[in-house]
Protein backbone atom coordinates (compact mmCIF):
# COMPACT_ATOMS: atom_id res chain seq x y z
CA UNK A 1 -102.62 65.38 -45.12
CA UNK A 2 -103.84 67.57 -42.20
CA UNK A 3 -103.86 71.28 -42.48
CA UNK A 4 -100.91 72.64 -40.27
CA UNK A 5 -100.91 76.23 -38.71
CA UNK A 6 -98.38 75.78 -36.50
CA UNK A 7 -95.25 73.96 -34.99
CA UNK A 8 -94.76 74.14 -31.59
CA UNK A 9 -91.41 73.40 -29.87
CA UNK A 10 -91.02 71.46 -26.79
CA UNK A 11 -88.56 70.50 -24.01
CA UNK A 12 -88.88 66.97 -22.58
CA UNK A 13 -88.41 68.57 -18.73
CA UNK A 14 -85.50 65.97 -17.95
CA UNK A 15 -82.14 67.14 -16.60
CA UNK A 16 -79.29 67.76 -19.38
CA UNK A 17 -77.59 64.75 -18.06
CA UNK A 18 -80.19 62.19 -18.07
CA UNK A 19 -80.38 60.42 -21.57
CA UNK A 20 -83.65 61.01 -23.15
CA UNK A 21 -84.50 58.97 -26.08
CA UNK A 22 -87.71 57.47 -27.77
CA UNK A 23 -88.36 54.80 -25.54
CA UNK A 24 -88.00 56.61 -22.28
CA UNK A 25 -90.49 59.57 -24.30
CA UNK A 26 -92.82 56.21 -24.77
CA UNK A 27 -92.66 55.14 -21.18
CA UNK A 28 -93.63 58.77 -20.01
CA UNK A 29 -96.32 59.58 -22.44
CA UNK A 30 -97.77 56.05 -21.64
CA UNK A 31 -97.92 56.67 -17.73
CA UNK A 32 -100.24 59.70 -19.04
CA UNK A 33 -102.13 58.39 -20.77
CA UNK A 34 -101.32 59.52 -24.38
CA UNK A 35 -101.66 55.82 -26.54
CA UNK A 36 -98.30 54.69 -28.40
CA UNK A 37 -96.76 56.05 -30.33
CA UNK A 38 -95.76 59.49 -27.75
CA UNK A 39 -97.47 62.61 -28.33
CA UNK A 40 -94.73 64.33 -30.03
CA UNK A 41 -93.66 64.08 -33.90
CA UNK A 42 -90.13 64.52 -33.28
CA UNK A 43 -87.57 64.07 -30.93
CA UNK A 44 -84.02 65.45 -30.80
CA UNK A 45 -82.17 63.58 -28.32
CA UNK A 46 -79.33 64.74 -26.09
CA UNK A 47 -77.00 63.92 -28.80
CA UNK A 48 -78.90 65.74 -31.22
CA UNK A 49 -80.41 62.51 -33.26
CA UNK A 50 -83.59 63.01 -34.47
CA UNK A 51 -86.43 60.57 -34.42
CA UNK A 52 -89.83 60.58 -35.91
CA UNK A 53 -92.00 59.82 -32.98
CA UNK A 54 -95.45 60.18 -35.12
CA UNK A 55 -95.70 60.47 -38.51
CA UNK A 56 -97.18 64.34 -39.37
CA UNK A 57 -100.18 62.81 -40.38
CA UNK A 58 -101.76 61.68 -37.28
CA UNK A 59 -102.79 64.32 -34.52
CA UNK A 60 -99.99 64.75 -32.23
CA UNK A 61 -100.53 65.06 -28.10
CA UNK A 62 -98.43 67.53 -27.04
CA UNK A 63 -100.11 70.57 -26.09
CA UNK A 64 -103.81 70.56 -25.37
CA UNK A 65 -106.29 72.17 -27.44
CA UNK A 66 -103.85 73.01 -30.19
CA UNK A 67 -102.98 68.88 -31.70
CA UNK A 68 -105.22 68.92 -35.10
CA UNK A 69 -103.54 71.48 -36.38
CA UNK A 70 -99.52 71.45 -35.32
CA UNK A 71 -96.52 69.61 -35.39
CA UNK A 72 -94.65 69.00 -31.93
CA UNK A 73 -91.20 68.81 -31.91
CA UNK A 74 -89.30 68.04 -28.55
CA UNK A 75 -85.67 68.36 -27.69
CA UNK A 76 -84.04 66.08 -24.54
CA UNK A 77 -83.37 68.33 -21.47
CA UNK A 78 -84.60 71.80 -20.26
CA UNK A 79 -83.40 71.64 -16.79
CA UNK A 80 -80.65 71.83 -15.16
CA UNK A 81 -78.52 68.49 -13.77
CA UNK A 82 -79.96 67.27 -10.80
CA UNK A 83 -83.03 69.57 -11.17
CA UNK A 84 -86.50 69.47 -10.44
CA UNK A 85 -89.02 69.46 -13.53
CA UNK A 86 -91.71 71.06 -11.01
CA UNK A 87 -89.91 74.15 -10.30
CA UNK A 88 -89.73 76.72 -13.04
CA UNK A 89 -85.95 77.71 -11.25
CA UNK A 90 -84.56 74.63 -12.46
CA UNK A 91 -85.53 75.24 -16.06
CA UNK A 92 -82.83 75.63 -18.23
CA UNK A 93 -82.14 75.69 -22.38
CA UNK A 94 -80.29 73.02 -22.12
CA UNK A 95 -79.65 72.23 -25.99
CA UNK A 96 -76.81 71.66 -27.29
CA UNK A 97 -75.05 72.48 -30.80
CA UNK A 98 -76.36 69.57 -32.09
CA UNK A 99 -79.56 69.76 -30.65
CA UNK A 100 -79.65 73.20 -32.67
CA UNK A 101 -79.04 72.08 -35.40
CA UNK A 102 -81.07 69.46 -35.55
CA UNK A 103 -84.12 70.97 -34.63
CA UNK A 104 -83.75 73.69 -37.48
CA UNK A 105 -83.01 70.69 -40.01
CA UNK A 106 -85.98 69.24 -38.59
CA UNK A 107 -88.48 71.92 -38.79
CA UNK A 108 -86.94 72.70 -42.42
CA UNK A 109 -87.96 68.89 -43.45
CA UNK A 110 -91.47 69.49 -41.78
CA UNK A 111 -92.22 72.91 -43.61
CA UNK A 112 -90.50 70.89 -47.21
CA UNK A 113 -93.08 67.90 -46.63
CA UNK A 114 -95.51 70.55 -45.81
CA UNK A 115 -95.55 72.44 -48.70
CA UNK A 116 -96.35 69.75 -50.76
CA UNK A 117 -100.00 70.05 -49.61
CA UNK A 118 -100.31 73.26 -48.38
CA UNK A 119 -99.16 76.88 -48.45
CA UNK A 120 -96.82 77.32 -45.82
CA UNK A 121 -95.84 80.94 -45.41
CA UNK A 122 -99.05 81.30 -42.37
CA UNK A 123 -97.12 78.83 -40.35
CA UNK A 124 -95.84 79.75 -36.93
CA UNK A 125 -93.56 78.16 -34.93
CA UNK A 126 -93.76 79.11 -31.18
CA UNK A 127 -92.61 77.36 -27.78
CA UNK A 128 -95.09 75.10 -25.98
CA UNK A 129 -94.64 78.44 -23.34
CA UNK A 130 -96.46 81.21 -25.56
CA UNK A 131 -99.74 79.35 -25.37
CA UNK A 132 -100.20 80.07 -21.86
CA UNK A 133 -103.13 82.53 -20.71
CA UNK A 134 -102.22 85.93 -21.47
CA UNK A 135 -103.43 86.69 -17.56
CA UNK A 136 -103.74 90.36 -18.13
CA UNK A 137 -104.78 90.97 -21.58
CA UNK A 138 -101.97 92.82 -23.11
CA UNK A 139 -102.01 90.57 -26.00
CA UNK A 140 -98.53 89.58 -24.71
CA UNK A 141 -97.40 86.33 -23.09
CA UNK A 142 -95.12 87.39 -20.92
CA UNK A 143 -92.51 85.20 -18.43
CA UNK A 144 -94.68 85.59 -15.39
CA UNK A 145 -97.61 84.39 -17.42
CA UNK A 146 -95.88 81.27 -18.75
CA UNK A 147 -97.85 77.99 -17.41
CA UNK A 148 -94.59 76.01 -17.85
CA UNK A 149 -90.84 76.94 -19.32
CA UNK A 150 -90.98 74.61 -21.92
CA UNK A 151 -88.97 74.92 -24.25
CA UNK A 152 -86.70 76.88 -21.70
CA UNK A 153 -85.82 79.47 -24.91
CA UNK A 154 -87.55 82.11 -27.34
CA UNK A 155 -88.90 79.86 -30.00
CA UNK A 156 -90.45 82.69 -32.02
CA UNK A 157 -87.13 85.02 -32.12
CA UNK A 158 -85.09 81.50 -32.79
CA UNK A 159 -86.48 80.91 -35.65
CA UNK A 160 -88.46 83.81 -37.56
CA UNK A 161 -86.12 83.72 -40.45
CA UNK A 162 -86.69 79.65 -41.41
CA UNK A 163 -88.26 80.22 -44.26
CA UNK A 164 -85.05 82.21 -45.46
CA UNK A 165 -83.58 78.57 -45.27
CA UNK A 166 -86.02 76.37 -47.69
CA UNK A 167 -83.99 78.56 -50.49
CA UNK A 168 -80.81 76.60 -49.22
């Protein structure tokens, strides 16, 4: 097993009323470039089903210069109906109940398989967002900064008390 550092949430960039499931995440990653199976570990679809993508093993592709050592989990939507991926005013949190609770069960399973290899308590789990450039060196990433929306939510305020849930 690889050493992970972090898990890094995702948005697929689809509008919340398209269906977004595996193969449709295979047909997109594909027309990039990224070799089967998709780039993420995880998807939760707009239903709030989760599929393993790629087992944790294997590298991921799903956010450039950070793969060997993170987990990528993606949830369908994260803009608006009828919106435009490309423009950052049609990015929305889009996730449903479901979806929410799916992607806690889901990073909960990750950090349980996890810690039967590693310590976990140095893992972070951010949005694909708080990687971009912090342009003016505050040591902050702030909304202006962002690169891309994605996951269209706070991923590091959403879920800095997981670990208060592997006791459960």
């Amino acid at each position: 097993m690889r050493r992970i550092n972090k898990i890094i949430i995702h948005c697929s960039a689809t509008p919340e009323d398209v269906y977004f499931g595996p193969k449709q995440l295979e047909a997109m990653h594909l027309k990039r470039g990224i070799n089967s199976p998709g780039g993420y570990h995880y998807l939760i679809t707009n239903s709030g089903m989760p599929y393993e993508i790629r087992p944790i093993e294997r590298i991921g592709a799903h956010i450039y210069g950070h793969n060997t050592d993170s987990v990528g989990i993606c949830y369908s939507g994260g803009v608006v109906s009828g919106g435009n991926p490309n423009k950052a005013s049609d990015a929305k949190d889009t996730r449903t109940n479901r979806q929410k609770s799916a992607i806690v069960s889901t990073i909960v399973y990750v950090l349980k398989v996890l810690e039967l290899y590693q310590p976990i308590d140095h893992i972070t789990i951010k949005g694909h967002r708080d990687f971009s450039p912090d342009v003016d060196g505050d040591g902050i990433i702030e909304p202006w900064e962002f690169m891309k929306q994605c996951p269209c939510f706070d991923a590091e305020i959403e879920y800095c008390d997981i670990f208060n849930q592997l006791a459960l």
